[in-house]
Protein backbone atom coordinates (compact mmCIF):
# COMPACT_ATOMS: atom_id res chain seq x y z
CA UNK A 1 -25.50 -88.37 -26.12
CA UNK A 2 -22.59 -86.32 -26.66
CA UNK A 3 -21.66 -84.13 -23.23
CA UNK A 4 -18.84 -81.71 -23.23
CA UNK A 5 -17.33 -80.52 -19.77
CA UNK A 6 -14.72 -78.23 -22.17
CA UNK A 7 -18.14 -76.14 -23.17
CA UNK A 8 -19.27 -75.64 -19.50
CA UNK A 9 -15.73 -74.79 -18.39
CA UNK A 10 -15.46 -71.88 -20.57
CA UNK A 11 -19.03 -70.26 -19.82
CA UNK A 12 -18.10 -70.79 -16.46
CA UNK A 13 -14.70 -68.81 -16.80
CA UNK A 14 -16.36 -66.25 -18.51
CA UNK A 15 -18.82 -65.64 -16.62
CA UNK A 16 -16.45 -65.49 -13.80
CA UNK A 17 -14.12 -63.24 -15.64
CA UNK A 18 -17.15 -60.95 -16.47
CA UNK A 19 -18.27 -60.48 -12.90
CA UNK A 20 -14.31 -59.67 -11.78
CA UNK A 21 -14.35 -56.93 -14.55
CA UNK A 22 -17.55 -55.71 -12.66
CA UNK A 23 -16.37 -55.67 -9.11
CA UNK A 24 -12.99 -54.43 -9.80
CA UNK A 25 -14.60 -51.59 -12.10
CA UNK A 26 -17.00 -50.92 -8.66
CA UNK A 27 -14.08 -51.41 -6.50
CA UNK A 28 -12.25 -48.61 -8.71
CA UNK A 29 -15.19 -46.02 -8.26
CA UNK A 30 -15.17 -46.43 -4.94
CA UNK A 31 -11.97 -45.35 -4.60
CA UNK A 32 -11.87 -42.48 -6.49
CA UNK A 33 -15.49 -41.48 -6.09
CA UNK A 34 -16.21 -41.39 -9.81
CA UNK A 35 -18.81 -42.87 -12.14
CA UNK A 36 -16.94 -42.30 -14.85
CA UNK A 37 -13.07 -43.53 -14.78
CA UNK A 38 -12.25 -43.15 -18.86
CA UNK A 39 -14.32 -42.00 -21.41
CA UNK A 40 -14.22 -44.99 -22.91
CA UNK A 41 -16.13 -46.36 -20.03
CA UNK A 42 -19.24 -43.56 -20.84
CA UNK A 43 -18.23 -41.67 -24.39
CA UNK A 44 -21.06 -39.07 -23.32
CA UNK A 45 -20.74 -38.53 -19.76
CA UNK A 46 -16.93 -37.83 -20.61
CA UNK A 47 -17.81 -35.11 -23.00
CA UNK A 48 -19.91 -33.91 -20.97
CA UNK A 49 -17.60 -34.00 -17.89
CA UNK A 50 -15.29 -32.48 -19.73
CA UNK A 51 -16.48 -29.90 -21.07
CA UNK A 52 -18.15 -28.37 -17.95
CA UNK A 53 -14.68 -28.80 -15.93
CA UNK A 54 -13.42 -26.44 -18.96
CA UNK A 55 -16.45 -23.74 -18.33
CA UNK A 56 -15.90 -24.52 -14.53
CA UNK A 57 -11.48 -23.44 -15.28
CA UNK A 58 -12.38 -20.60 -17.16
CA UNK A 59 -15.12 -19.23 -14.61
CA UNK A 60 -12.49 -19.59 -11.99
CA UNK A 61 -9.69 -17.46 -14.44
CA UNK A 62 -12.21 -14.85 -14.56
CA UNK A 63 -13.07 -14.64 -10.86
CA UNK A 64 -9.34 -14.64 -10.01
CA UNK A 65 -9.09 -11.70 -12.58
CA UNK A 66 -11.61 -9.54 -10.77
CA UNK A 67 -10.53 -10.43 -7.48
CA UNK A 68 -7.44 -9.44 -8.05
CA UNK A 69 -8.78 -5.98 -9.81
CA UNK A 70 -10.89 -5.92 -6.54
CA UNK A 71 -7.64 -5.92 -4.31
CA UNK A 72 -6.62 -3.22 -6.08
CA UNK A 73 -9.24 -0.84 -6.41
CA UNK A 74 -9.54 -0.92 -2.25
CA UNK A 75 -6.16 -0.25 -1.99
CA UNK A 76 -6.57 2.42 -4.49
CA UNK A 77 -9.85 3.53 -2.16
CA UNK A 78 -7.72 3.79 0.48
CA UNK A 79 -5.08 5.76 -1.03
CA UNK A 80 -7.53 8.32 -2.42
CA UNK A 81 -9.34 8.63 0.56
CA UNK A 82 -6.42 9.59 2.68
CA UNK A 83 -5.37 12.05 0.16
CA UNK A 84 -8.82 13.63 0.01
CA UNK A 85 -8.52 14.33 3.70
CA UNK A 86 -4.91 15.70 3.26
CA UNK A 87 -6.25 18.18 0.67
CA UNK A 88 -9.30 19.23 2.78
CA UNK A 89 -6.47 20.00 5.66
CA UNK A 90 -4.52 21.81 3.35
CA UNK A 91 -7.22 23.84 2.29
CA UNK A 92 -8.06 24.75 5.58
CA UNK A 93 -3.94 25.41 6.61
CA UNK A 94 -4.53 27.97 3.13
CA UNK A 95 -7.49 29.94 4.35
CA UNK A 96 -5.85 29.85 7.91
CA UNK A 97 -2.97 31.27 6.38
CA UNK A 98 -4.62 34.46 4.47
CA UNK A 99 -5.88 35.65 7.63
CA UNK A 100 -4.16 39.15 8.03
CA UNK A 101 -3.55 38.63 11.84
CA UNK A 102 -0.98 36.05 11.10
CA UNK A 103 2.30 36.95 11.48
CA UNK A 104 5.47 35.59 9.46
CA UNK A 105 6.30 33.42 11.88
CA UNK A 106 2.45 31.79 12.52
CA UNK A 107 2.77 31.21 8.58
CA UNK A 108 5.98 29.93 8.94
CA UNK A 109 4.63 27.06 11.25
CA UNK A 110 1.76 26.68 8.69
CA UNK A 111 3.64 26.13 5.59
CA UNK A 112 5.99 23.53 7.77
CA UNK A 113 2.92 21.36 7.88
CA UNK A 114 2.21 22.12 4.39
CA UNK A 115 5.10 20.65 3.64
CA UNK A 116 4.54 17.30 5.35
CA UNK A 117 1.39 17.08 4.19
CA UNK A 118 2.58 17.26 0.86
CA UNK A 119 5.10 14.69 0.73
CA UNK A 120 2.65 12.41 2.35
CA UNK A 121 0.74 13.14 -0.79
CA UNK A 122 3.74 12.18 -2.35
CA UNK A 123 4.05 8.76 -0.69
CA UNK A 124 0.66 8.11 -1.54
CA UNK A 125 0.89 8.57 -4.91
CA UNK A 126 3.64 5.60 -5.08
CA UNK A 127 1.24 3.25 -3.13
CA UNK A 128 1.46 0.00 -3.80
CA UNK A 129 -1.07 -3.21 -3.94
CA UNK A 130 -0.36 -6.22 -2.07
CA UNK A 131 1.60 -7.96 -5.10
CA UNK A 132 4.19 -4.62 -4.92
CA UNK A 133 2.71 -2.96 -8.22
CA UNK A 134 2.35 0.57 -8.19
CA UNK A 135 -1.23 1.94 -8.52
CA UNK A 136 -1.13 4.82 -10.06
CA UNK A 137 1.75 4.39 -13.00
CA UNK A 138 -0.37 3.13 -15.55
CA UNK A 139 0.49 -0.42 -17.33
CA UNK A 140 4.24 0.61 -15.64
CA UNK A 141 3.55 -0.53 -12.63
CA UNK A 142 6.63 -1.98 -11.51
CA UNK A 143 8.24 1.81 -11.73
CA UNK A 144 7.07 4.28 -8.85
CA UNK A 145 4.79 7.06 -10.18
CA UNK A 146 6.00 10.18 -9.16
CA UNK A 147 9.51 10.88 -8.50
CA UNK A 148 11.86 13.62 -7.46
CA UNK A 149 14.33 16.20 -8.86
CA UNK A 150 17.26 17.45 -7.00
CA UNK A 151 14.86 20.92 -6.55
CA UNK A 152 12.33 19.26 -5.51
CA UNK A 153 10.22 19.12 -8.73
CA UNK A 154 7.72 15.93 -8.90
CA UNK A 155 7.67 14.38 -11.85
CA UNK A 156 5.15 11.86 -13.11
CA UNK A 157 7.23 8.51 -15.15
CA UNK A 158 4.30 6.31 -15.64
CA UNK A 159 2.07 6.15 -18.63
CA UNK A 160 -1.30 7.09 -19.76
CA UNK A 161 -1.82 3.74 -21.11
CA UNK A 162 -5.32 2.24 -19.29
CA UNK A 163 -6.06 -1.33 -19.34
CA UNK A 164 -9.74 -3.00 -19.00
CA UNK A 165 -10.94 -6.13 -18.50
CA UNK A 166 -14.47 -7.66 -18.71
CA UNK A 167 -16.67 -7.83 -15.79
CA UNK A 168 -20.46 -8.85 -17.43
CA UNK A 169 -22.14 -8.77 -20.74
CA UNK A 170 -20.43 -6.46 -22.85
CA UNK A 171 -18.96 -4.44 -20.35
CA UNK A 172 -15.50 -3.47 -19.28
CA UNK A 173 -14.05 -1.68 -15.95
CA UNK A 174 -10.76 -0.02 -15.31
CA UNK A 175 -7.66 -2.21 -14.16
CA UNK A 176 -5.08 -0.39 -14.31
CA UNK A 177 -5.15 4.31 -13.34
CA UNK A 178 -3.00 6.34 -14.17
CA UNK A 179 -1.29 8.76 -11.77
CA UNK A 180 -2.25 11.91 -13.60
CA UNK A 181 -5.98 11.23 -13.52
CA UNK A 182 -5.97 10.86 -9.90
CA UNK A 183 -3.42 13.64 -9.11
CA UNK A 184 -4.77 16.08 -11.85
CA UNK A 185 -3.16 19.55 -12.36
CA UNK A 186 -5.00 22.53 -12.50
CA UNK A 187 -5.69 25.27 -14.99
CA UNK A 188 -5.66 28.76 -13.62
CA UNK A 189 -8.18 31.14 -15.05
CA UNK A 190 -5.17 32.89 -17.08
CA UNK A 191 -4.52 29.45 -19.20
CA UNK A 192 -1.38 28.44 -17.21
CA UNK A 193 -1.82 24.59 -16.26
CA UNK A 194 0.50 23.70 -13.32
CA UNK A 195 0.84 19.81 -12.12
CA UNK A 196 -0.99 18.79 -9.27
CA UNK A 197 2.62 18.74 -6.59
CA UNK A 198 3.70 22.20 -8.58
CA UNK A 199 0.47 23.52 -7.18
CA UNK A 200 1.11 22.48 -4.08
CA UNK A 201 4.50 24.11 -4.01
CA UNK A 202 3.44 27.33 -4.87
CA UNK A 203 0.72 27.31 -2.45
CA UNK A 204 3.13 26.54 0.22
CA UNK A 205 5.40 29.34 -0.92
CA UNK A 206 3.12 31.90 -0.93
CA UNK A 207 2.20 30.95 2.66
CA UNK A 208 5.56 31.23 3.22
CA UNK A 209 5.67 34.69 1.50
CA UNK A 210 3.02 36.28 3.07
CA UNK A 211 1.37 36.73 -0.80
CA UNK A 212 -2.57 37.02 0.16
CA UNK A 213 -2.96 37.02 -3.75
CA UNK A 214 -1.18 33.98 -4.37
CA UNK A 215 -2.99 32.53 -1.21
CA UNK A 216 -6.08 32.91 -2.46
CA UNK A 217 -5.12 31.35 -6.00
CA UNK A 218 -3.41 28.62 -3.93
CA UNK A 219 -6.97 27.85 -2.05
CA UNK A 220 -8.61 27.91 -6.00
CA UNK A 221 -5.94 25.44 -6.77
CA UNK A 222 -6.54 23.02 -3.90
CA UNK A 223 -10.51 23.44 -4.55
CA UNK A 224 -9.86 22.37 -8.14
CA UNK A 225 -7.22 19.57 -7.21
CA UNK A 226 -9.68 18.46 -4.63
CA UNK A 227 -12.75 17.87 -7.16
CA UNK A 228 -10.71 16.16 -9.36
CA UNK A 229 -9.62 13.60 -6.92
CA UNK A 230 -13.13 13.03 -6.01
CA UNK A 231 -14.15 12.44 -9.63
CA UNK A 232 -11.19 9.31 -9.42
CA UNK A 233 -12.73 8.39 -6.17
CA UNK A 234 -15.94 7.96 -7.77
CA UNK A 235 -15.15 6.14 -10.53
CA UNK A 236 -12.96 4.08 -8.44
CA UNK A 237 -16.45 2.86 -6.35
CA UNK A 238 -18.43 2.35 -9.59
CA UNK A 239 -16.10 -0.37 -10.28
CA UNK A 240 -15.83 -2.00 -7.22
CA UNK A 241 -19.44 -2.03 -7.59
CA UNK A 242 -19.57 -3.34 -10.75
CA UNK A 243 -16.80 -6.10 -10.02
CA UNK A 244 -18.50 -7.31 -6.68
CA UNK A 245 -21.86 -7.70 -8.57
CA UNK A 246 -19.91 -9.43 -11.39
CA UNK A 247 -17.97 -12.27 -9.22
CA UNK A 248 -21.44 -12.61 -7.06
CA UNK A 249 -23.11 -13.24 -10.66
CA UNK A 250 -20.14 -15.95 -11.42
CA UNK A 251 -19.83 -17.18 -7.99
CA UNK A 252 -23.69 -18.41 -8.73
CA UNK A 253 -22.93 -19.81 -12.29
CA UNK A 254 -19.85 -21.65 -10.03
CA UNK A 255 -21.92 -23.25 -7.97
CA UNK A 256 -24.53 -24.58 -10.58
CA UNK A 257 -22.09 -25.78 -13.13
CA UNK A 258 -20.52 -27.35 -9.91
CA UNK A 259 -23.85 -29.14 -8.97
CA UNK A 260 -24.31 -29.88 -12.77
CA UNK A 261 -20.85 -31.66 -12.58
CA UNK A 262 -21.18 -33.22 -9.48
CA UNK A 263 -24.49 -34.85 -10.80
CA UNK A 264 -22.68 -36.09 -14.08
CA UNK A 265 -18.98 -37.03 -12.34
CA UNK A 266 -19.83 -38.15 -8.21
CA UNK A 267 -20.19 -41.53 -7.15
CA UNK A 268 -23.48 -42.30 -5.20
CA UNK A 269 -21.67 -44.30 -2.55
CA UNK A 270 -24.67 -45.97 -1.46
CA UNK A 271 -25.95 -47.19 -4.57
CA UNK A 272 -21.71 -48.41 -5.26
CA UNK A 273 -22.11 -50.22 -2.23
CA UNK A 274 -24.93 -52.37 -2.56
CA UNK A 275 -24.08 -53.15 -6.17
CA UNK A 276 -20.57 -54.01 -4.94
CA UNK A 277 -22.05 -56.44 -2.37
CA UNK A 278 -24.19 -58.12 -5.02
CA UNK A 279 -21.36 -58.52 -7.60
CA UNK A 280 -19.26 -60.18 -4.34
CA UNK A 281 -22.28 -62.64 -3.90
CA UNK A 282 -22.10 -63.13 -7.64
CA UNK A 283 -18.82 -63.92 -7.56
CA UNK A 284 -18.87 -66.08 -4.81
CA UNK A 285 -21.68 -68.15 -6.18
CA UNK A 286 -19.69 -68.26 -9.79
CA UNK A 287 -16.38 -69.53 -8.01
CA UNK A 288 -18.34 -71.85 -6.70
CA UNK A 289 -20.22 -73.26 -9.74
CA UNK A 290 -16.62 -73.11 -11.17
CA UNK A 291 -15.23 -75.48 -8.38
CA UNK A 292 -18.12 -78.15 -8.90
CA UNK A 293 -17.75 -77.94 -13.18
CA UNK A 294 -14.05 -78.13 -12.92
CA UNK A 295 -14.41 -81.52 -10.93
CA UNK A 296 -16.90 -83.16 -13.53
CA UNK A 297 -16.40 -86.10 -15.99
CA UNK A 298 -17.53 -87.91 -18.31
CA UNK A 299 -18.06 -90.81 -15.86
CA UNK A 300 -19.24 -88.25 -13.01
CA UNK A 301 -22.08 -87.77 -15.66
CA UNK A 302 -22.73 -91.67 -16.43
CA UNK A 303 -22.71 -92.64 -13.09
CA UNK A 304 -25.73 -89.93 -12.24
């Protein structure tokens, strides 16, 4: 009989060289917590990994999107809201004014305040969000809305361009408002249409003049400014409302394409473990088959 040691070396060397590849492929998942650590390893599993970590990217792009058009439309909130109050003031300071016991000087003190009150209005409109863009200019948002002449005439340099962006199925909201919408000028009954801070000037000069006709055109002005600002307000909440229930909406896909991945991708450390500890004993018991074969000979063999 014919007995070859060569033969039983070589299974035993790849058998050893088999359970190695095993451990040190455990080993490897173990440290980075992954089943899979090339798609070569599982062809499927990688596609599949793969292609929710895309969905998982782009959910996050669009959650960063609205968060960032949320920031905005709470600092456009609060903008709007103190300039609602600064109009309902300076309605008041206008029917104050008309009263016929008023003298020039009481009027005088009025229309001072009407004056601060209006460049506040002013500062407001050139509010900025928390990256430094301007709210209210449109797409030109790195240019202040409103600016001013040498006489005092506010002007209006950003756009009417509006920009949306999705936020659900078929359906868009606001990012970017432009000045004129919130700060709206007003047509008088005779046809003349005055800008919103022109209004405001001639309301304060007719307080200042004593005109109880302009006065009273002044308050129709300041009624009319003041709806139109809480038209802007309005729409302003019905997208913050539609963008919070939008990222809530995503925040849930998040989690359950997260869970989905996590199922696919994570490493069940426990069940890494024992197999690890089993492939050791393997290996142990393989080295030391090995040892024994790599000792036998021919004459070993006779001699048994």
């Amino acid at each position: 009989m014919k007995i070859s040691t060569s033969y039983l070396f070589d299974s035993a060397t790849s058998r050893m060289s088999t359970l190695q590849n095993k451990l040190a492929n455990t080993q490897a998942q173990l440290s980075e917590s992954k089943q899979v650590l090339s798609p070569s390893d599982a062809p499927d599993q990688a596609a599949a990994i793969q292609r929710l970590q895309g969905e998982i990217d782009r959910q996050n792009s669009h959650q960063n999107l609205l968060k960032n058009a949320l920031s905005r439309y709470q600092a456009e909130e609060a903008a709007m809201s103190s300039a609602s109050d600064i109009l309902i003031r300076l309605k008041e300071l206008s029917l104050q004014a008309s009263n016929d016991t008023l003298n020039s000087n009481d009027r005088n003190s009025i229309a001072v305040e009407m004056s601060a009150l209006r460049d506040q209005l002013f500062s407001l409109g050139n509010t900025r969000d928390d990256n430094g863009n301007y709210l209210f200019s449109g797409t030109r948002v790195n240019a202040p809305a409103f600016t001013r002449t040498s006489n005092d005439e506010v002007l209006y340099q950003g756009d009417q361009t509006l920009t949306r962006i999705p936020a659900g199925v078929e359906r868009t909201v606001q990012f970017t408002r432009s000045g004129s919408d919130v700060f709206q000028r007003v047509v008088r009954p005779d046809g003349e249409p005055l800008s919103f801070f022109d209004a405001l000037k001639d309301v304060i000069q007719a307080t200042l003049d004593g005109d109880s006709e302009a006065m009273r055109q002044g308050t129709d002005d300041l009624t009319k400014m003041h709806s139109a600002l809480s038209l802007a307000q309005a729409q302003n909440g019905s997208d913050q409302n539609t963008v919070e229930s939008q990222l809530n909406v995503l925040e849930q896909n998040s989690l359950r394409l997260k869970s989905t991945l996590s199922d696919i991708q994570d490493l069940d450390y426990a069940e890494a473990v024992t197999r690890m500890n089993k492939e050791m004993m393997a290996m142990q018991a393989a080295m030391s088959s090995f040892a024994k074969i790599s000792g036998l000979s021919l004459f070993d063999y006779i001699k048994g």
